[in-house]
PDB file of N, CA and C in Angstrom:
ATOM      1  N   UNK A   1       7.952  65.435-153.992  1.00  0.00           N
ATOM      2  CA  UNK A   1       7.491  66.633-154.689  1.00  0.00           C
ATOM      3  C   UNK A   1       8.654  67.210-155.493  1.00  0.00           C
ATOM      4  N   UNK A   2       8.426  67.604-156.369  1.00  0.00           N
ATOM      5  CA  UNK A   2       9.467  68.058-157.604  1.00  0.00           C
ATOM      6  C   UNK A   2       9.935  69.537-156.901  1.00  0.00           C
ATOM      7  N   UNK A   3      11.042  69.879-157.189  1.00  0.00           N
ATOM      8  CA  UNK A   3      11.748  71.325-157.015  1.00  0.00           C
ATOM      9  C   UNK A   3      11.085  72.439-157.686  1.00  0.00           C
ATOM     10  N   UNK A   4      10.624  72.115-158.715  1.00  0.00           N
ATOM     11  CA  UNK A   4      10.047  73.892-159.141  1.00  0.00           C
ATOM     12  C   UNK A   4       8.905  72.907-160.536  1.00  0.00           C
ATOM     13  N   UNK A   5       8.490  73.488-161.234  1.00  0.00           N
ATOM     14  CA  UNK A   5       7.588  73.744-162.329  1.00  0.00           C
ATOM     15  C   UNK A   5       8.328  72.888-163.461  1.00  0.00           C
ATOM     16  N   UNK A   6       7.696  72.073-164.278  1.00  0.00           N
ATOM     17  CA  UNK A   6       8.235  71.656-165.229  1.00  0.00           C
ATOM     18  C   UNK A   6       8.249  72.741-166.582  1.00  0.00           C
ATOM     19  N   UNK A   7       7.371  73.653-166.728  1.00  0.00           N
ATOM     20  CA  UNK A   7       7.330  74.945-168.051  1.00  0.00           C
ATOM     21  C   UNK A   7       7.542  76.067-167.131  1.00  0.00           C
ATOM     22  N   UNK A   8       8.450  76.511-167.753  1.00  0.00           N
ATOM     23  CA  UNK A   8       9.258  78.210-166.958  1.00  0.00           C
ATOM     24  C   UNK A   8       7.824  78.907-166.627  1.00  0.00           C
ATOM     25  N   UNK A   9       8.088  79.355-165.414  1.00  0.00           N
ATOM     26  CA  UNK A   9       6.895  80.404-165.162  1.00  0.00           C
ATOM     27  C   UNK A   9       6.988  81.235-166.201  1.00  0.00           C
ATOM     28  N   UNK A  10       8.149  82.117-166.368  1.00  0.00           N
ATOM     29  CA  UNK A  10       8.395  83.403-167.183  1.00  0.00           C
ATOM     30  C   UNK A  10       7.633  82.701-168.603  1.00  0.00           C
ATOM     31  N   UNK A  11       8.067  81.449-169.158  1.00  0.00           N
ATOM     32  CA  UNK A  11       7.303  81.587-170.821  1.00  0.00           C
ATOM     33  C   UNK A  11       5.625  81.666-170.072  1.00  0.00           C
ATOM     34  N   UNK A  12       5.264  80.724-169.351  1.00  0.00           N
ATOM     35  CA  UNK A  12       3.870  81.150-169.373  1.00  0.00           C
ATOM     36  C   UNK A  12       3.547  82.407-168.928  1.00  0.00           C
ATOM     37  N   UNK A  13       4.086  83.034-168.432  1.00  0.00           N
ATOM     38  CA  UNK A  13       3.540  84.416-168.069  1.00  0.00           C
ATOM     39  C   UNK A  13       3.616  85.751-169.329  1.00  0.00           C
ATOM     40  N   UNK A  14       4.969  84.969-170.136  1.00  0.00           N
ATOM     41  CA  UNK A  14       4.893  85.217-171.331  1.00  0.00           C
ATOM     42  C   UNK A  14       3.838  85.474-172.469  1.00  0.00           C
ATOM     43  N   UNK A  15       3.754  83.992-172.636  1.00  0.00           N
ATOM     44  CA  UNK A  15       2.472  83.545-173.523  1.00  0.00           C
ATOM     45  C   UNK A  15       0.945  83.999-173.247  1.00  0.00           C
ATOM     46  N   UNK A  16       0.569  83.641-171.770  1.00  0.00           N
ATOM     47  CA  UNK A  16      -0.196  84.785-171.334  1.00  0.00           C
ATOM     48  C   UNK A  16      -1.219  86.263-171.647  1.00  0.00           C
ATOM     49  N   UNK A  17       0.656  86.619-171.213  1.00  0.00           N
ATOM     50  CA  UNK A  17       0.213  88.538-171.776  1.00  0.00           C
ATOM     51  C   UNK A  17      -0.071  88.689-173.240  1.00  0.00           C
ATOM     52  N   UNK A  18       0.742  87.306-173.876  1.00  0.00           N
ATOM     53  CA  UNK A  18       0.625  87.660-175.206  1.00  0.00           C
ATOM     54  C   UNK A  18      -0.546  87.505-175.993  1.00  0.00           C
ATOM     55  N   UNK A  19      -1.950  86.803-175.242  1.00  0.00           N
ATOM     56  CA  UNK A  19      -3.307  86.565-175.175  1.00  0.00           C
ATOM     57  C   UNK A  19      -3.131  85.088-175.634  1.00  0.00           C
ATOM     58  N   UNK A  20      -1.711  84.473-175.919  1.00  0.00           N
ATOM     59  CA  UNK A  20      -1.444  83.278-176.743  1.00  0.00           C
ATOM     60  C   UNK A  20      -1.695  81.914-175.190  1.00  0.00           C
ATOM     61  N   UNK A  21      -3.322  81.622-174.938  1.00  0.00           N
ATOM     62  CA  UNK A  21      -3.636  80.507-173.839  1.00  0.00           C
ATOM     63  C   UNK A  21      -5.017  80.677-174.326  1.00  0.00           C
ATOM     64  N   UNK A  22      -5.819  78.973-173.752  1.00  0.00           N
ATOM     65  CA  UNK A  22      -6.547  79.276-173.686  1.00  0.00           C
ATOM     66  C   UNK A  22      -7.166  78.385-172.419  1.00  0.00           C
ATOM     67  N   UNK A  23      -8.901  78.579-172.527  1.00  0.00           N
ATOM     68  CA  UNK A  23      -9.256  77.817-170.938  1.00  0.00           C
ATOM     69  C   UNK A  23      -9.801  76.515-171.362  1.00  0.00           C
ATOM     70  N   UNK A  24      -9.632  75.289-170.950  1.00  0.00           N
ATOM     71  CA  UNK A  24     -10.183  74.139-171.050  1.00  0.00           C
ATOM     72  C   UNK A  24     -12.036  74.648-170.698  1.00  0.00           C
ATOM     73  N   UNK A  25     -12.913  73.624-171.223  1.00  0.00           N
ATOM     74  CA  UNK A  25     -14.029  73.921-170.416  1.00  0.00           C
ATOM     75  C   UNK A  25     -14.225  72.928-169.886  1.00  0.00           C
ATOM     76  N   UNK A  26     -15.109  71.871-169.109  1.00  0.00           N
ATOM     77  CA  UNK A  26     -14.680  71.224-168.051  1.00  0.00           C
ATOM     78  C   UNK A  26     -14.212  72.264-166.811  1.00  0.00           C
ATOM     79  N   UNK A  27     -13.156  72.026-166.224  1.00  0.00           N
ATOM     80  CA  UNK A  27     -12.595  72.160-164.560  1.00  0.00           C
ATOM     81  C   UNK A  27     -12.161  73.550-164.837  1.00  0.00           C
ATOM     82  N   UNK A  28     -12.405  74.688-166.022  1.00  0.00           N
ATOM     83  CA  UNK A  28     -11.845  75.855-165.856  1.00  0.00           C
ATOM     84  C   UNK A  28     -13.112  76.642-166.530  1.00  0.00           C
ATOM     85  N   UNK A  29     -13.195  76.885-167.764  1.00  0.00           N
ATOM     86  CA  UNK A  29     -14.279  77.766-168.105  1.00  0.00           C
ATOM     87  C   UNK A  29     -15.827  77.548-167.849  1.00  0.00           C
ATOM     88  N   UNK A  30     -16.159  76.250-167.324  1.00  0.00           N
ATOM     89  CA  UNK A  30     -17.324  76.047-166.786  1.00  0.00           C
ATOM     90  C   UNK A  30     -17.491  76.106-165.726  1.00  0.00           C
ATOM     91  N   UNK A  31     -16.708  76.199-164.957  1.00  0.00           N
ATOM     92  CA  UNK A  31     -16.921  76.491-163.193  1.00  0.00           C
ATOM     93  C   UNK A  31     -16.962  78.252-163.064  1.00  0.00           C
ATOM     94  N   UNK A  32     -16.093  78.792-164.399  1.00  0.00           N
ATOM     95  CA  UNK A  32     -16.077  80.004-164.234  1.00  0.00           C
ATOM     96  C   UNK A  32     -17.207  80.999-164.987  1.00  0.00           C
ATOM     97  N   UNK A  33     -18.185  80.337-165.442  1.00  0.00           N
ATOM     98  CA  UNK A  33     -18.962  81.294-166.799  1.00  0.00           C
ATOM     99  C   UNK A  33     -20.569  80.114-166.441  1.00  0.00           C
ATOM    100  N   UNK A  34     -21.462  80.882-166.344  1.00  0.00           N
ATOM    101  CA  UNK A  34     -21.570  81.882-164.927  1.00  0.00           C
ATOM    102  C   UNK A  34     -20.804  81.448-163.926  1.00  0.00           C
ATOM    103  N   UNK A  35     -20.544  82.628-162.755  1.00  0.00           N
ATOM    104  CA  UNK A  35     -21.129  83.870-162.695  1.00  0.00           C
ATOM    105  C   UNK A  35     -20.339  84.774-163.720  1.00  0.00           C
ATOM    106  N   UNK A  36     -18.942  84.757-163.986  1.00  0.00           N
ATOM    107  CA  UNK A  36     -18.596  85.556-164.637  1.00  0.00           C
ATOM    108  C   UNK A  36     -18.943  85.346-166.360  1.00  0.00           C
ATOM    109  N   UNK A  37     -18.864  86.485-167.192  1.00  0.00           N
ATOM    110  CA  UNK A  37     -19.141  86.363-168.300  1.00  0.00           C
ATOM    111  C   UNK A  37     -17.757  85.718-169.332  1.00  0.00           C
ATOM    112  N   UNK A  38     -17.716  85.281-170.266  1.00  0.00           N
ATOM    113  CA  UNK A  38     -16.318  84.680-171.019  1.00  0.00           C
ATOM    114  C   UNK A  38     -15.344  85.709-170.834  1.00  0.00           C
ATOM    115  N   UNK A  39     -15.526  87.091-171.378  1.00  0.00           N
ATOM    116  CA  UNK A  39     -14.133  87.940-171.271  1.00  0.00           C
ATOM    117  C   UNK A  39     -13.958  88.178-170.187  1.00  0.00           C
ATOM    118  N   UNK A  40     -14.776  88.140-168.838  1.00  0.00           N
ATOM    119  CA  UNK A  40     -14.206  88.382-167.029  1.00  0.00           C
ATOM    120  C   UNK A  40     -13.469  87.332-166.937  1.00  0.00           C
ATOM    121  N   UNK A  41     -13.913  86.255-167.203  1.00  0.00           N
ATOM    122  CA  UNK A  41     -13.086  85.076-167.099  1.00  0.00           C
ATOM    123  C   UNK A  41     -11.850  85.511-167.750  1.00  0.00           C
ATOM    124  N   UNK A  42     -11.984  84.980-168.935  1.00  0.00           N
ATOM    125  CA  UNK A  42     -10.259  85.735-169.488  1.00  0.00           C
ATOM    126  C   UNK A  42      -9.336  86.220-169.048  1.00  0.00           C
ATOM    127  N   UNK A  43     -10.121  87.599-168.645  1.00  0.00           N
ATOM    128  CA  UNK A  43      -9.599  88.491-167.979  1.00  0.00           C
ATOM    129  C   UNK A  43      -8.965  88.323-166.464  1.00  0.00           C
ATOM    130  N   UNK A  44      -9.618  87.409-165.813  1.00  0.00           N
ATOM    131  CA  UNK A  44      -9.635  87.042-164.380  1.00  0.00           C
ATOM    132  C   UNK A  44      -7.733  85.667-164.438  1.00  0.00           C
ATOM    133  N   UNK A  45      -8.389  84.881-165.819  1.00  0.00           N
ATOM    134  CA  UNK A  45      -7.364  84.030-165.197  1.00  0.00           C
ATOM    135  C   UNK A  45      -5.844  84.508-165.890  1.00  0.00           C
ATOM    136  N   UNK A  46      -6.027  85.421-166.747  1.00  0.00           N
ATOM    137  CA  UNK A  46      -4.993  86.359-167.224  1.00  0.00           C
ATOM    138  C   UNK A  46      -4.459  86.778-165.946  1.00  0.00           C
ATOM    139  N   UNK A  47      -5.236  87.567-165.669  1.00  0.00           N
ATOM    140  CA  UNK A  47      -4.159  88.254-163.928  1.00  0.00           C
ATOM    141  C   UNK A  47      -3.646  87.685-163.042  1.00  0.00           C
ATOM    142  N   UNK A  48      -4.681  86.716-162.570  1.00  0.00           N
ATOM    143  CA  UNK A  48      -4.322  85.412-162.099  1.00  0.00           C
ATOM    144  C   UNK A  48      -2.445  84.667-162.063  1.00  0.00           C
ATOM    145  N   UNK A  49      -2.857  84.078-163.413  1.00  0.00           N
ATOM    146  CA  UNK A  49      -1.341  83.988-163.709  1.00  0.00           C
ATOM    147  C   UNK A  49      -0.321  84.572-163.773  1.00  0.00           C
ATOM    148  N   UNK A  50      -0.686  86.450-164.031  1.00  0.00           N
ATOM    149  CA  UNK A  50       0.466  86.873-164.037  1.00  0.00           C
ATOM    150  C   UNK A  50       1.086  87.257-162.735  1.00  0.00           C
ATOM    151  N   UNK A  51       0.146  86.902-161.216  1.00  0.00           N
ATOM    152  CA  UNK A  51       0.234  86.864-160.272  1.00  0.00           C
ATOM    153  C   UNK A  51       1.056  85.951-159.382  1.00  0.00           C
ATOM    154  N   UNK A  52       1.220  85.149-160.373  1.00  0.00           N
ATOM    155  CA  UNK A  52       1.788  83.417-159.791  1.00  0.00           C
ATOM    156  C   UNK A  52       3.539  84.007-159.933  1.00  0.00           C
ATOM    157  N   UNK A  53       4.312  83.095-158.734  1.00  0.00           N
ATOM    158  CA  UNK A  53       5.348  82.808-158.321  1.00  0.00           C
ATOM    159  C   UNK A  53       5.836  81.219-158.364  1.00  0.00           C
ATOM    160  N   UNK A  54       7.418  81.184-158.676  1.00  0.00           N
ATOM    161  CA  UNK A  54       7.385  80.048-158.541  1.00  0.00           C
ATOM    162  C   UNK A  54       7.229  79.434-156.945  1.00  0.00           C
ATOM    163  N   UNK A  55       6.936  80.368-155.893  1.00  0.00           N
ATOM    164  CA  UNK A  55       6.236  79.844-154.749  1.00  0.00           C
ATOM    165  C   UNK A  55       5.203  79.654-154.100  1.00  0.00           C
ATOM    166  N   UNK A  56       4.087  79.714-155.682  1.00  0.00           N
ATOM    167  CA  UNK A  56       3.002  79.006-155.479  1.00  0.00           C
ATOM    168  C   UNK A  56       2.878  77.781-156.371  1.00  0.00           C
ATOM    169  N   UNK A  57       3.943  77.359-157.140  1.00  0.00           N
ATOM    170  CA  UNK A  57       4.069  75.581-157.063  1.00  0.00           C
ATOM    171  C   UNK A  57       3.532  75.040-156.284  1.00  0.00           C
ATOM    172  N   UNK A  58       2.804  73.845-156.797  1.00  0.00           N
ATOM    173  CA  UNK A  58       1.994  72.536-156.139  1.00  0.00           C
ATOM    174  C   UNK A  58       3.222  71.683-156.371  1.00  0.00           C
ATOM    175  N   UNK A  59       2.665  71.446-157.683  1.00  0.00           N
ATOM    176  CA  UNK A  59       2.894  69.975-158.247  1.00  0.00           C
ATOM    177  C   UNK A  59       3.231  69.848-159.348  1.00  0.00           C
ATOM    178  N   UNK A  60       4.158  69.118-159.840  1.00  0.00           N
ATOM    179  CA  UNK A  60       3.736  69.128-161.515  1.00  0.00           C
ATOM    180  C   UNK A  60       3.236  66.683-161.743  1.00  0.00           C
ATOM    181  N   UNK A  61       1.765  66.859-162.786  1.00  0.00           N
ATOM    182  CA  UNK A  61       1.280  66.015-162.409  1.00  0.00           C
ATOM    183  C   UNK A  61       1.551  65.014-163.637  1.00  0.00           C
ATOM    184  N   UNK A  62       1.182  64.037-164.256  1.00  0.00           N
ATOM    185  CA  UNK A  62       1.514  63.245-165.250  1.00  0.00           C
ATOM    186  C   UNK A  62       0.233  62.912-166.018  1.00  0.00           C
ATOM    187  N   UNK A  63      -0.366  63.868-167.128  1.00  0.00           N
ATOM    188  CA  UNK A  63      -1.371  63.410-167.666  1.00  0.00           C
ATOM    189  C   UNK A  63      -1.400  62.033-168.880  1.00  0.00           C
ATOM    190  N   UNK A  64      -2.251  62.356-169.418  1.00  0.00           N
ATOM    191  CA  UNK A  64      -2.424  60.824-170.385  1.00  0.00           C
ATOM    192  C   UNK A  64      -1.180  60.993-171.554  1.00  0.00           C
ATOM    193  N   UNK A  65      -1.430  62.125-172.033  1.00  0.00           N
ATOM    194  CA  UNK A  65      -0.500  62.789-173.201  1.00  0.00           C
ATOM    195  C   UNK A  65       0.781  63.706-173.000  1.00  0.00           C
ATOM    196  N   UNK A  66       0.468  63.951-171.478  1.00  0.00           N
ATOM    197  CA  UNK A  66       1.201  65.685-171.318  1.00  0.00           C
ATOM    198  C   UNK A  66       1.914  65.420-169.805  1.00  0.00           C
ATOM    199  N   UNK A  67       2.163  66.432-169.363  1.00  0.00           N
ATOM    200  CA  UNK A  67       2.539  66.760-167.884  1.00  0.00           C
ATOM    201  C   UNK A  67       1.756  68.197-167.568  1.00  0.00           C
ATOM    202  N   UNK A  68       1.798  68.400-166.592  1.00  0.00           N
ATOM    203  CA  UNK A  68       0.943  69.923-166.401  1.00  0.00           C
ATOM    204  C   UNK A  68       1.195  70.103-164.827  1.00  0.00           C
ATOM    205  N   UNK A  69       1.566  71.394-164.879  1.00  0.00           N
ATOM    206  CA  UNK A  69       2.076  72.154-163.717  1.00  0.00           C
ATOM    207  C   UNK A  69       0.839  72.168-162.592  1.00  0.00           C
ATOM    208  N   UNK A  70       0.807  72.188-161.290  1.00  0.00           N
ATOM    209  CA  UNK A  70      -0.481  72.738-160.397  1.00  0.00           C
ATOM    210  C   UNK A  70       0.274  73.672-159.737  1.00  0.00           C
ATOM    211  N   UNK A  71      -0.720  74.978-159.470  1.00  0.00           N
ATOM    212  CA  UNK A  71      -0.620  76.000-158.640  1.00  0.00           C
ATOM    213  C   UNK A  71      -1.524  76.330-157.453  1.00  0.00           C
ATOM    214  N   UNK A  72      -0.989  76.941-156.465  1.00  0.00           N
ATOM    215  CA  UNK A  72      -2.377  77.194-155.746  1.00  0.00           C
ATOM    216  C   UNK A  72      -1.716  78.775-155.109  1.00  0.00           C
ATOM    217  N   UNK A  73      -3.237  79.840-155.484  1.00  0.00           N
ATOM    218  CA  UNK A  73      -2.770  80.868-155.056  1.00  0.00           C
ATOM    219  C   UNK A  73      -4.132  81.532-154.450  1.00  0.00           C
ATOM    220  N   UNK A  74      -3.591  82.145-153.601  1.00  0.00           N
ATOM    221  CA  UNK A  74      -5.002  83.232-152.641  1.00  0.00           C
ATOM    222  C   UNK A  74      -4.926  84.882-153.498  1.00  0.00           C
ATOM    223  N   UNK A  75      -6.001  84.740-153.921  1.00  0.00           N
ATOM    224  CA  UNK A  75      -6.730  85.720-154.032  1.00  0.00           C
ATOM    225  C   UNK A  75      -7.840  86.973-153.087  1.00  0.00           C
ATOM    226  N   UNK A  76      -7.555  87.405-152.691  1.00  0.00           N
ATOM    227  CA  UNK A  76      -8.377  88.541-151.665  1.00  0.00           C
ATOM    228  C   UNK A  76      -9.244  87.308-150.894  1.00  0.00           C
ATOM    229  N   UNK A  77      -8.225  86.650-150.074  1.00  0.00           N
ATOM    230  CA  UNK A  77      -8.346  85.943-149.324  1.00  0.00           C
ATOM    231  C   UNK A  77      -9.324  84.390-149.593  1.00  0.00           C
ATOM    232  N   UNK A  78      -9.554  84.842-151.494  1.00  0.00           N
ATOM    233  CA  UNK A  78     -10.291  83.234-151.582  1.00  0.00           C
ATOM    234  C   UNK A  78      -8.854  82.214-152.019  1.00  0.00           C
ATOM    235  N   UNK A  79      -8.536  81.355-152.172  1.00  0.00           N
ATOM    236  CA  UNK A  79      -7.794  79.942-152.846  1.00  0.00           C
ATOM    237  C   UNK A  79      -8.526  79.695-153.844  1.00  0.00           C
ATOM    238  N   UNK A  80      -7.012  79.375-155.129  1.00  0.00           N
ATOM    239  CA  UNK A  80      -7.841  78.906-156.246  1.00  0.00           C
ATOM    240  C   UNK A  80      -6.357  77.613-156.567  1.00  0.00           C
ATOM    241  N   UNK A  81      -7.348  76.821-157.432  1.00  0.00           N
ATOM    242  CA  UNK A  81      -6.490  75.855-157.967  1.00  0.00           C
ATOM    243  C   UNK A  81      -5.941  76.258-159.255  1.00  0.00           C
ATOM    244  N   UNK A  82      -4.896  75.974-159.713  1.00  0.00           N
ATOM    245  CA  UNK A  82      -4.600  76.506-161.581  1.00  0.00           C
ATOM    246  C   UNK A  82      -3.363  74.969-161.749  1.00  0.00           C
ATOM    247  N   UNK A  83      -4.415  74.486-163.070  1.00  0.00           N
ATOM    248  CA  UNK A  83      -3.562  73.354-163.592  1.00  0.00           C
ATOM    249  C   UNK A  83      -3.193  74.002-164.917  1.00  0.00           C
ATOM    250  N   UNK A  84      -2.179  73.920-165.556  1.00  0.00           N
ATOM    251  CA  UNK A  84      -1.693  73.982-167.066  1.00  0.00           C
ATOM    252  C   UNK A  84      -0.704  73.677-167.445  1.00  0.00           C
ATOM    253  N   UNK A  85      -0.377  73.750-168.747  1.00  0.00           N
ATOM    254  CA  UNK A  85       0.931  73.181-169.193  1.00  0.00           C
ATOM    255  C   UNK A  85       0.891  73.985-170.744  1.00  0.00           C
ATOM    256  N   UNK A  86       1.896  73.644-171.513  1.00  0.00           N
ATOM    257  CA  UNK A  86       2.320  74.104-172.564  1.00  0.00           C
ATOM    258  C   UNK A  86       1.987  73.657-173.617  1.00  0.00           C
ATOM    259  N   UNK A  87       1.171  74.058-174.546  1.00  0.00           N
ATOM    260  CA  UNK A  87       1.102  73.416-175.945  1.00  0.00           C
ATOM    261  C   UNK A  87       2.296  74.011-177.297  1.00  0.00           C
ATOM    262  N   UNK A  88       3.308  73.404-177.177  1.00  0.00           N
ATOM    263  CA  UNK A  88       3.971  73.768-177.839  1.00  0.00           C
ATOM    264  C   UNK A  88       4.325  74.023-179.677  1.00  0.00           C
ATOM    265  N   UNK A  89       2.866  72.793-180.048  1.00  0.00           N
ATOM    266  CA  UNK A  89       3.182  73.200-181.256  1.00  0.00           C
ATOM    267  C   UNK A  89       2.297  73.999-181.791  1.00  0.00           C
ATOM    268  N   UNK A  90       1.979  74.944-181.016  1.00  0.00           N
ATOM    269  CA  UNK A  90       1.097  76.256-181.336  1.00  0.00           C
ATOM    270  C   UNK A  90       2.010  78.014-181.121  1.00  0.00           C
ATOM    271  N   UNK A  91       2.593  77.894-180.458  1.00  0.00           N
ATOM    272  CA  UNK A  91       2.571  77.396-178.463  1.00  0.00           C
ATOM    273  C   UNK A  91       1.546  78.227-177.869  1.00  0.00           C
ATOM    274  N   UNK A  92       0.861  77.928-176.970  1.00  0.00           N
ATOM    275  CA  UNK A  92       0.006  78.238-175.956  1.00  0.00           C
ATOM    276  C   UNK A  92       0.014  77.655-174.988  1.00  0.00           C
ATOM    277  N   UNK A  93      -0.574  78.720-173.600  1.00  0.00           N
ATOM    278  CA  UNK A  93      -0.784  77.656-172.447  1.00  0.00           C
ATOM    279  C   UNK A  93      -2.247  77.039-172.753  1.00  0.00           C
ATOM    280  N   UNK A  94      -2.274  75.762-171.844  1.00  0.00           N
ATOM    281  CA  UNK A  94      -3.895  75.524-171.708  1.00  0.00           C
ATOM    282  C   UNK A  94      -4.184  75.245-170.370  1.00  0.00           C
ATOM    283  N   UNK A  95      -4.982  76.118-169.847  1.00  0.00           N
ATOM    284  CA  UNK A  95      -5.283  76.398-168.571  1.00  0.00           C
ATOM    285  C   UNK A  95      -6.654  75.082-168.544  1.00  0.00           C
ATOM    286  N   UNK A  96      -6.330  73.795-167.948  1.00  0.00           N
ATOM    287  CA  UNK A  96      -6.645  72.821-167.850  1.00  0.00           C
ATOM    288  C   UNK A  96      -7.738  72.985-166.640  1.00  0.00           C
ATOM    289  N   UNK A  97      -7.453  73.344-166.008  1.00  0.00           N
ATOM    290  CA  UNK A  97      -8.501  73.715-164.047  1.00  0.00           C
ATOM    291  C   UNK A  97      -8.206  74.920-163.372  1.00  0.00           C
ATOM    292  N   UNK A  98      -8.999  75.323-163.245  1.00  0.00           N
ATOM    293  CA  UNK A  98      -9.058  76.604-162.712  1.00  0.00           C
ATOM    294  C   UNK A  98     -10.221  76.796-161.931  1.00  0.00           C
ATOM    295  N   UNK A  99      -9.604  76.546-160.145  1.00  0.00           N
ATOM    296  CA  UNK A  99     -11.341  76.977-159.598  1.00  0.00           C
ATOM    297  C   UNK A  99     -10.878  76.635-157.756  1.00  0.00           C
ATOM    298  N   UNK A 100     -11.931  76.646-157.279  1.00  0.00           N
ATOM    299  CA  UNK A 100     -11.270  76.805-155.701  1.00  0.00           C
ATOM    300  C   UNK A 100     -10.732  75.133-155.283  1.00  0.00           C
ATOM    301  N   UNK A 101      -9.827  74.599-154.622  1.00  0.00           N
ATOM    302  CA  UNK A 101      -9.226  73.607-154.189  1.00  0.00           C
ATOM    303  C   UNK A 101     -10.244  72.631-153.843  1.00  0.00           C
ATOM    304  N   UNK A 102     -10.103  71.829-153.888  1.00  0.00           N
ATOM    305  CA  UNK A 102     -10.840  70.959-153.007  1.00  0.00           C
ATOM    306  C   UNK A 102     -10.363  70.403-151.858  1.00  0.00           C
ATOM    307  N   UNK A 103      -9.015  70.367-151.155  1.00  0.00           N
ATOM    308  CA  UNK A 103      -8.339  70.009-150.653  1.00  0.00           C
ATOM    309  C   UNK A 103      -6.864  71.199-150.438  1.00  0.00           C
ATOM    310  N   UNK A 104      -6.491  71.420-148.731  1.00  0.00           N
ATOM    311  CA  UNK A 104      -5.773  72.338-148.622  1.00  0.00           C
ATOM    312  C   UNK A 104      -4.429  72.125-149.700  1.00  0.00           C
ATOM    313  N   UNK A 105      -3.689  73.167-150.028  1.00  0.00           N
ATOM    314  CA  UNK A 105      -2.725  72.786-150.649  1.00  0.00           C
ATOM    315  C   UNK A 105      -1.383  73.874-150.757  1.00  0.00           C
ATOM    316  N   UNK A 106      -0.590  73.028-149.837  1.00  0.00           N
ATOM    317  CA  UNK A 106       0.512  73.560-149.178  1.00  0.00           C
ATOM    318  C   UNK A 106       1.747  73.697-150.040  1.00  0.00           C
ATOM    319  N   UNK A 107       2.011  75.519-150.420  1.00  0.00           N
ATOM    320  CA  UNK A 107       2.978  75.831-150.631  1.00  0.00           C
ATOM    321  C   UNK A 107       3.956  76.539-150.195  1.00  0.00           C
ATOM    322  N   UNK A 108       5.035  76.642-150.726  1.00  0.00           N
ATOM    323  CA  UNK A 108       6.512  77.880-150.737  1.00  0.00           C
ATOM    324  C   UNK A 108       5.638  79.125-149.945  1.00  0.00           C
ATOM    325  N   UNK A 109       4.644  79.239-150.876  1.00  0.00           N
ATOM    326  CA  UNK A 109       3.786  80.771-150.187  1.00  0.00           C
ATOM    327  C   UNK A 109       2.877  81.013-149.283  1.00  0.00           C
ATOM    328  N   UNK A 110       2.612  79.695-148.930  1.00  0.00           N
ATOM    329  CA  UNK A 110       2.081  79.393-147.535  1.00  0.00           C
ATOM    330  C   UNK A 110       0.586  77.958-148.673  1.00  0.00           C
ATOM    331  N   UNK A 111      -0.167  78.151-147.562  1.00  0.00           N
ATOM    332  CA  UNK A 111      -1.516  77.204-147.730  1.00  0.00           C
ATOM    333  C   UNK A 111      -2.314  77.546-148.271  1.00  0.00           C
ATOM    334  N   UNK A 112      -3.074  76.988-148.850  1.00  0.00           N
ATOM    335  CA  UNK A 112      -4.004  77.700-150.173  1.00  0.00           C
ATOM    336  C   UNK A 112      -5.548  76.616-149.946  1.00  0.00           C
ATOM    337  N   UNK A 113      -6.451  77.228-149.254  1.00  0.00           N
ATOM    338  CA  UNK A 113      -7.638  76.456-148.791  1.00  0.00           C
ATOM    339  C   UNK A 113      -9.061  76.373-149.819  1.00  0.00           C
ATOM    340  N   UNK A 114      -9.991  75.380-148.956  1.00  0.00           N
ATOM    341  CA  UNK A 114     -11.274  75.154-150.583  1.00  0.00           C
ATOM    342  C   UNK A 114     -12.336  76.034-149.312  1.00  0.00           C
ATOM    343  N   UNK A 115     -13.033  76.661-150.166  1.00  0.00           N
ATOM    344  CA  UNK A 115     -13.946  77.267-149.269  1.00  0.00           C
ATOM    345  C   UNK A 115     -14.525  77.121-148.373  1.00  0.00           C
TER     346      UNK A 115
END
């Protein structure tokens, strides 16, 4: 397992606030819309992230084109998964998966479970 995050938490938390991300649909805005509406969502994985530590590091994973960070963090006691990485020649994040674990997933900040 890698030591920390391959993209600085701080730029994504950065980019973020700066509304500069967006959500894949697939494994993030379709798991999330219903129930929530597009701007709850937004809104949801906005806080989300700005919630994250680098001791809720997973993983960072090796996609086809990219690399992309995994997180896993508890929320009012639910677990969620958060994959993303950096699009730099925009720059934005792209919040790739976003949704409850499927599998426990043990961090720095403790364990992060699927419903």
């Amino acid at each position: 397992m890698a030591s920390g995050p391959h993209y600085p938490l701080d730029e994504v938390k950065r980019l973020v606030a700066a509304g500069d991300f967006m959500l894949m649909k697939g494994r993030a805005l379709n798991l999330l819309v219903p129930p929530l509406t597009y701007a709850q969502a937004v809104g949801f994985v906005a806080a989300a992230i700005q919630m994250l530590s680098v001791d809720n590091f997973y993983q960072t994973v090796q996609l086809t084109y990219d690399v992309a960070d995994e997180y896993g963090l508890n929320i009012d006691g639910t677990g969620w998964y958060i994959k993303l990485c950096i699009d730099r020649t925009i720059p934005e994040v792209a919040v790739i998966s976003f949704h409850t674990p499927q599998f426990p997933m043990r961090t720095k900040a403790g364990t992060v479970k699927p419903p």
